[in-house]
Protein backbone atom coordinates (compact mmCIF):
# COMPACT_ATOMS: atom_id res chain seq x y z
CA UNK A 1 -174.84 52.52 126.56
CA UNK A 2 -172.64 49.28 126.42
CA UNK A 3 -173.65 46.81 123.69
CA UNK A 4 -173.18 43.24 124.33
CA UNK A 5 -173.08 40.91 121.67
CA UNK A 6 -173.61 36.85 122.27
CA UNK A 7 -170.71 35.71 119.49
CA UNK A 8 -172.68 32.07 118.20
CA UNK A 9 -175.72 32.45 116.24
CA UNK A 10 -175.27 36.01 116.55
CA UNK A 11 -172.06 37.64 114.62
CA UNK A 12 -170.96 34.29 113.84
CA UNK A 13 -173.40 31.54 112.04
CA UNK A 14 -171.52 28.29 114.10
CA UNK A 15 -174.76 27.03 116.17
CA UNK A 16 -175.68 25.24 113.26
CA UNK A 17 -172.58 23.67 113.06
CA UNK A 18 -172.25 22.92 116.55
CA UNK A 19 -176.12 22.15 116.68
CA UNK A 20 -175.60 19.36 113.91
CA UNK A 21 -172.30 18.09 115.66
CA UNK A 22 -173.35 17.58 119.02
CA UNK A 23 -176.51 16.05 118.41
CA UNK A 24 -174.87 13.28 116.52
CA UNK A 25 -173.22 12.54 119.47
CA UNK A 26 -176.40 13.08 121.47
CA UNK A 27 -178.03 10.45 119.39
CA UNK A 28 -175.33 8.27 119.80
CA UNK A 29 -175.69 7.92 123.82
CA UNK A 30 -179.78 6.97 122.86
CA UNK A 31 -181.80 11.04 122.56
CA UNK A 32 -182.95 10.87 119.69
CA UNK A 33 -183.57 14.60 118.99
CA UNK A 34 -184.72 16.63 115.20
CA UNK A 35 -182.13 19.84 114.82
CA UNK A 36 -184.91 21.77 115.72
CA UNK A 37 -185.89 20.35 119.20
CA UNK A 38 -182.00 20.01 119.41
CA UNK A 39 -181.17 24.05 118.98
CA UNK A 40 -184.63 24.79 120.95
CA UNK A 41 -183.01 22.85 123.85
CA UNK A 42 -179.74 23.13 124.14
CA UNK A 43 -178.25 26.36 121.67
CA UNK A 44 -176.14 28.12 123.38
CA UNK A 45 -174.82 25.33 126.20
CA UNK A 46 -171.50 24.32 126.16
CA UNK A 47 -170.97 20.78 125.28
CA UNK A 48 -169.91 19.48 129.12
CA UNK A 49 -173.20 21.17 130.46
CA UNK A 50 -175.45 19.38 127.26
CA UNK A 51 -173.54 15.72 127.54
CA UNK A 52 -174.03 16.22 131.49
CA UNK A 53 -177.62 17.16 130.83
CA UNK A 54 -178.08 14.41 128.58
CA UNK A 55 -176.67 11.71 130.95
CA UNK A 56 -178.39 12.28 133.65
CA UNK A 57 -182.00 12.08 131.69
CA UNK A 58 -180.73 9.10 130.21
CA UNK A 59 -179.42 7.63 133.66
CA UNK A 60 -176.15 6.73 131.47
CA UNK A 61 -172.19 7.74 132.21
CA UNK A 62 -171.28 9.47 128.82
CA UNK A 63 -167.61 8.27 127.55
CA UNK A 64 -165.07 10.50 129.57
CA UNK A 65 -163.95 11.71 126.13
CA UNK A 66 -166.82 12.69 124.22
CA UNK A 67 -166.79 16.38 125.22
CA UNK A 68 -163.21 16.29 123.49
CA UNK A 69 -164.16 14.75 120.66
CA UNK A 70 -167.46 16.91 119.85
CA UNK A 71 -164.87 19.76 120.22
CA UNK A 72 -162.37 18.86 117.84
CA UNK A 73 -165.45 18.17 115.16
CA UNK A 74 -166.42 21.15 115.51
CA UNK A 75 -163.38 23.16 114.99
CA UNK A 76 -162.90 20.94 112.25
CA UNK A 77 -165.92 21.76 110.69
CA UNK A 78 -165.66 25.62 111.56
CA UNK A 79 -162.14 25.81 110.09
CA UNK A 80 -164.12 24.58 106.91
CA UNK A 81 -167.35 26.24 106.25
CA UNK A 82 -167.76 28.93 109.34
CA UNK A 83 -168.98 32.27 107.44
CA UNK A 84 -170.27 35.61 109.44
CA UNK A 85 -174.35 35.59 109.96
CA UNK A 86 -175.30 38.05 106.98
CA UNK A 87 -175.31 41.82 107.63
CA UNK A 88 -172.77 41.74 110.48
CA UNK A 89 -169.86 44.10 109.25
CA UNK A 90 -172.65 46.50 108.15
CA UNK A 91 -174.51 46.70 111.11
CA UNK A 92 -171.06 47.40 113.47
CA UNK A 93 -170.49 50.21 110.81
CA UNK A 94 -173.48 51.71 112.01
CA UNK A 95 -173.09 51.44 116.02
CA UNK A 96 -171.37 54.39 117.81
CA UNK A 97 -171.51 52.62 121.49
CA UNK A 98 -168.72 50.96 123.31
CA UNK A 99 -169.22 47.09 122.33
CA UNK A 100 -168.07 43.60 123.63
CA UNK A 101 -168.44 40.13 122.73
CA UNK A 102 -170.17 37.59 126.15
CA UNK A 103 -169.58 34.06 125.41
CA UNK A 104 -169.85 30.74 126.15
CA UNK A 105 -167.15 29.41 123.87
CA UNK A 106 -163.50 29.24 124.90
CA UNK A 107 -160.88 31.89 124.10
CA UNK A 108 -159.64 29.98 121.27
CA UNK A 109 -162.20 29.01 119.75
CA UNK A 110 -163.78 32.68 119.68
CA UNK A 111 -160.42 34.02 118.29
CA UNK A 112 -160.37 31.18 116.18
CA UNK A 113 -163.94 32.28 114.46
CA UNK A 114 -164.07 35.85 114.77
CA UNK A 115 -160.44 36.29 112.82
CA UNK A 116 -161.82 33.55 110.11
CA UNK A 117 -165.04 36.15 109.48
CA UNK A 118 -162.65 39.22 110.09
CA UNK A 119 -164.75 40.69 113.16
CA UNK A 120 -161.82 40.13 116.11
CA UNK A 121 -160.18 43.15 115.36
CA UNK A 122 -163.70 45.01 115.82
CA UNK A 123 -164.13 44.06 119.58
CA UNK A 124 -160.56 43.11 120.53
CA UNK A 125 -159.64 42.67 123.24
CA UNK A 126 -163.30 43.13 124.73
CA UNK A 127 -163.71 39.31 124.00
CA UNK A 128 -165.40 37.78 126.82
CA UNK A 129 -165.41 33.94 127.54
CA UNK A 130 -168.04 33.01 130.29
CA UNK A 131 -165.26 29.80 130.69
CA UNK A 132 -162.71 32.40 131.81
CA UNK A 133 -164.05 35.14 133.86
CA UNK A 134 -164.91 34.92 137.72
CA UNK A 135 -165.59 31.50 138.60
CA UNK A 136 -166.07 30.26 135.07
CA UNK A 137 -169.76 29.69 135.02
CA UNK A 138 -171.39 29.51 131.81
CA UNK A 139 -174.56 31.04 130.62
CA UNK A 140 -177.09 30.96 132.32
CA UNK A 141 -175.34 32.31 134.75
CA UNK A 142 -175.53 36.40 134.96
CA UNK A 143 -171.20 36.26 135.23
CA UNK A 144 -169.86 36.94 131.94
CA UNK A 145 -172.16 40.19 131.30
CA UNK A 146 -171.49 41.64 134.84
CA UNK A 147 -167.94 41.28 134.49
CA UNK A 148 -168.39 42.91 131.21
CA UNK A 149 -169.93 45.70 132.68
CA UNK A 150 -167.23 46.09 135.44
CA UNK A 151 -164.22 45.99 132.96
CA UNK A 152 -166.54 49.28 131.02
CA UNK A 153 -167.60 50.65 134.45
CA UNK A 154 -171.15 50.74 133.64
CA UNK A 155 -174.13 50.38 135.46
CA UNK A 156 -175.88 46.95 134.23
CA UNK A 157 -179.09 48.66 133.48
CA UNK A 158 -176.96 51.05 130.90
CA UNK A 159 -176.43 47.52 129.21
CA UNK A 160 -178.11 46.32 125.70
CA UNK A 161 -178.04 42.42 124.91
CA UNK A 162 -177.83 40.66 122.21
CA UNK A 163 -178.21 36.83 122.40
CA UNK A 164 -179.90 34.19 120.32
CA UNK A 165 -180.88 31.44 123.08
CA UNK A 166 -183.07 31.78 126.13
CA UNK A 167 -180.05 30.37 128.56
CA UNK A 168 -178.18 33.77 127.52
CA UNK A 169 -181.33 35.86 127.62
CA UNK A 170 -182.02 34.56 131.50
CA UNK A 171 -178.41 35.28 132.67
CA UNK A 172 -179.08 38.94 130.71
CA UNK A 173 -182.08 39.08 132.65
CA UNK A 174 -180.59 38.01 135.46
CA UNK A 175 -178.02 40.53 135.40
CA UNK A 176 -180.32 43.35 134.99
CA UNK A 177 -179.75 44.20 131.59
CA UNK A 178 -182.21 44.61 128.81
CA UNK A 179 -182.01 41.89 126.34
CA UNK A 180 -182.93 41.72 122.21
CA UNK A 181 -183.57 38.30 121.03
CA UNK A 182 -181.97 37.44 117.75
CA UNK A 183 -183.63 34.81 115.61
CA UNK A 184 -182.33 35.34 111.76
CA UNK A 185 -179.03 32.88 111.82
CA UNK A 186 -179.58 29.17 110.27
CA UNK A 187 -180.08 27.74 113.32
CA UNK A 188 -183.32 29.31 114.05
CA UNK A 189 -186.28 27.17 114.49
CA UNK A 190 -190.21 27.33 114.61
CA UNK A 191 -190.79 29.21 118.25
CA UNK A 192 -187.67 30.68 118.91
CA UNK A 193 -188.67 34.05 119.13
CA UNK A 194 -191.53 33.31 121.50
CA UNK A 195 -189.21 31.38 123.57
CA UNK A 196 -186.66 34.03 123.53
CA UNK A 197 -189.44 36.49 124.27
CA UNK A 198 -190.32 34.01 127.53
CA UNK A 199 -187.45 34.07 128.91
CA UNK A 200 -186.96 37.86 129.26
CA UNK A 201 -186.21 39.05 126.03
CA UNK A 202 -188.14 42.52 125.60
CA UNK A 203 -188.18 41.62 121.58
CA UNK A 204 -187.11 40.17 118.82
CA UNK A 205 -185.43 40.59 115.50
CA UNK A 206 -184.33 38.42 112.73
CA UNK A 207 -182.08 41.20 110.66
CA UNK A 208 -178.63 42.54 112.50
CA UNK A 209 -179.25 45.22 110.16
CA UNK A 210 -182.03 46.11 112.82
CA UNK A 211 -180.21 46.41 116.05
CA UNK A 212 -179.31 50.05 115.65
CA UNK A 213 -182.50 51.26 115.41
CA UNK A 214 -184.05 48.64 118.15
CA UNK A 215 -181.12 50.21 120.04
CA UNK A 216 -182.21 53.79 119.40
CA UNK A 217 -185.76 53.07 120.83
CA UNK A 218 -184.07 51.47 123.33
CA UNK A 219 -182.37 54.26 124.79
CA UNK A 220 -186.03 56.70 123.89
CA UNK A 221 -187.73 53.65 126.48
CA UNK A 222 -185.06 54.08 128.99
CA UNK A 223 -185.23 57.98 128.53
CA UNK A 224 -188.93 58.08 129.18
CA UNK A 225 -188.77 55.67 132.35
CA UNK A 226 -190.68 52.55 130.72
C-alpha cells in the first residue's frame, strides 16, 4: 500500500498562514471573506488559481504582481512561525508503507518547510509538486497522485490519501484512490469534515496519531472487497 500525504494542513500547519495571507489580499481586490469561509473555499489552491478565481467573480484584473507578493509574505511568515501539525514525527514512526508527499506548493517552498519541521529527510526525494509533474496542473486535478503512483509502480487503487481540502480529495477521487480527510490542523473550520466527506473522502480524522490504524482497516475493507 502507498501512502500519500497532502504536505499543507497535513504534516505541516502553513494553511493558516497562507489562509490569513491571501485573504488579506483577497479583501484588498473587494471579497470580503471570515478565515473560515476563506479556508472552506479556497485551502488548498494555489494562489494564481484563488486571485484568478477571485477576479473573475469580481469582474476585476488583479495587479499582475499580487501572486508574487502573497508569495513572498508567506515565506516570510513561514520562515518565522511555521511549526509541524502536532503528532506528525510520531505517527511516521508508526507507518511501515512506502510514503510520499502530493502537493500543490512549489519545490522550494516544500523543501523550504519540511527541513524547518525536520520531516524532508523522511520522504526525500518522494516530494511531489503538482506545479512540476506532467503538465503542471494543480489539485484538483488527479496528476500529481498518478504520477506518484507511476514513480512506486502501483496500482492507484493500492493508494491511501491523505489530504485536508476537498480540491485534493476530488483529484484523489478522481484518480481512483481512497482518500482520509484530515481536519485537526488550525485551519480547520465548522463543516470541514462533512465537506471533505462530500467530496469523496471515505472518512475523517482530526488526530495524525490515527492514520495507522484508519490505514489498517483500510487495507481489512480492501481485503474483504467493500
Amino acid at each position: 500500500m502507498l501512502i500519500l500525504f497532502d504536505c499543507d494542513g497535513v504534516l505541516v500547519d502553513s494553511e493558516v498562514i497562507a489562509s490569513e495571507v491571501t485573504n488579506k489580499l483577497v479583501k484588498e481586490l473587494g471579497l470580503e471573506l471570515s478565515i473560515e469561509e476563506f479556508a472552506s473555499r479556497f485551502a488548498g489552491l494555489n494562489g494564481e488559481t484563488i486571485f484568478a478565481t477571485v477576479a473573475e467573480e469580481l469582474q476585476i484584473t488583479h495587479p499582475e504582481d499580487i501572486v508574487e507578493r502573497c508569495d513572498v509574505q508567506i515565506d516570510e511568515v513561514q520562515a518565522q512561525s511555521l511549526l509541524e501539525v502536532t503528532g506528525v514525527h510520531a505517527m511516521l514512526d508508526m507507518l511501515d508503507d512506502p510514503r510520499c508527499i502530493c502537493s500543490n506548493s512549489t519545490t522550494d517552498r516544500l523543501e523550504r518547510n519540511l527541513k524547518k519541521t525536520k520531516l524532508y529527510d523522511r520522504f526525500r526525494p518522494h516530494v511531489f509538486s503538482s506545479l512540476e509533474v506532467r503538465d503542471g496542473q494543480p489539485k484538483p486535478s488527479p496528476d500529481v497522485f498518478l504520477h506518484a503512483a507511476e514513480e512506486f509502480k502501483t496500482d492507484p487503487k493500492d493508494c491511501i490519501i491523505i489530504e485536508d481540502s476537498s480540491h485534493g480529495v476530488q483529484g484523489g477521487v478522481a484518480a481512483g484512490m481512497r482518500v482520509i480527510g484530515f481536519v485537526g490542523a488550525s485551519h480547520s473550520y465548522p463543516g470541514h469534515a462533512e465537506q471533505l466527506m462530500d467530496a469523496g473522502a471515505e472518512t475523517t480524522i482530526n488526530k495524525l496519531l490515527d492514520i495507522p490504524a484508519t490505514i489498517e482497516a483500510f487495507k481489512n475493507w480492501s481485503s474483504n472487497g467493500l
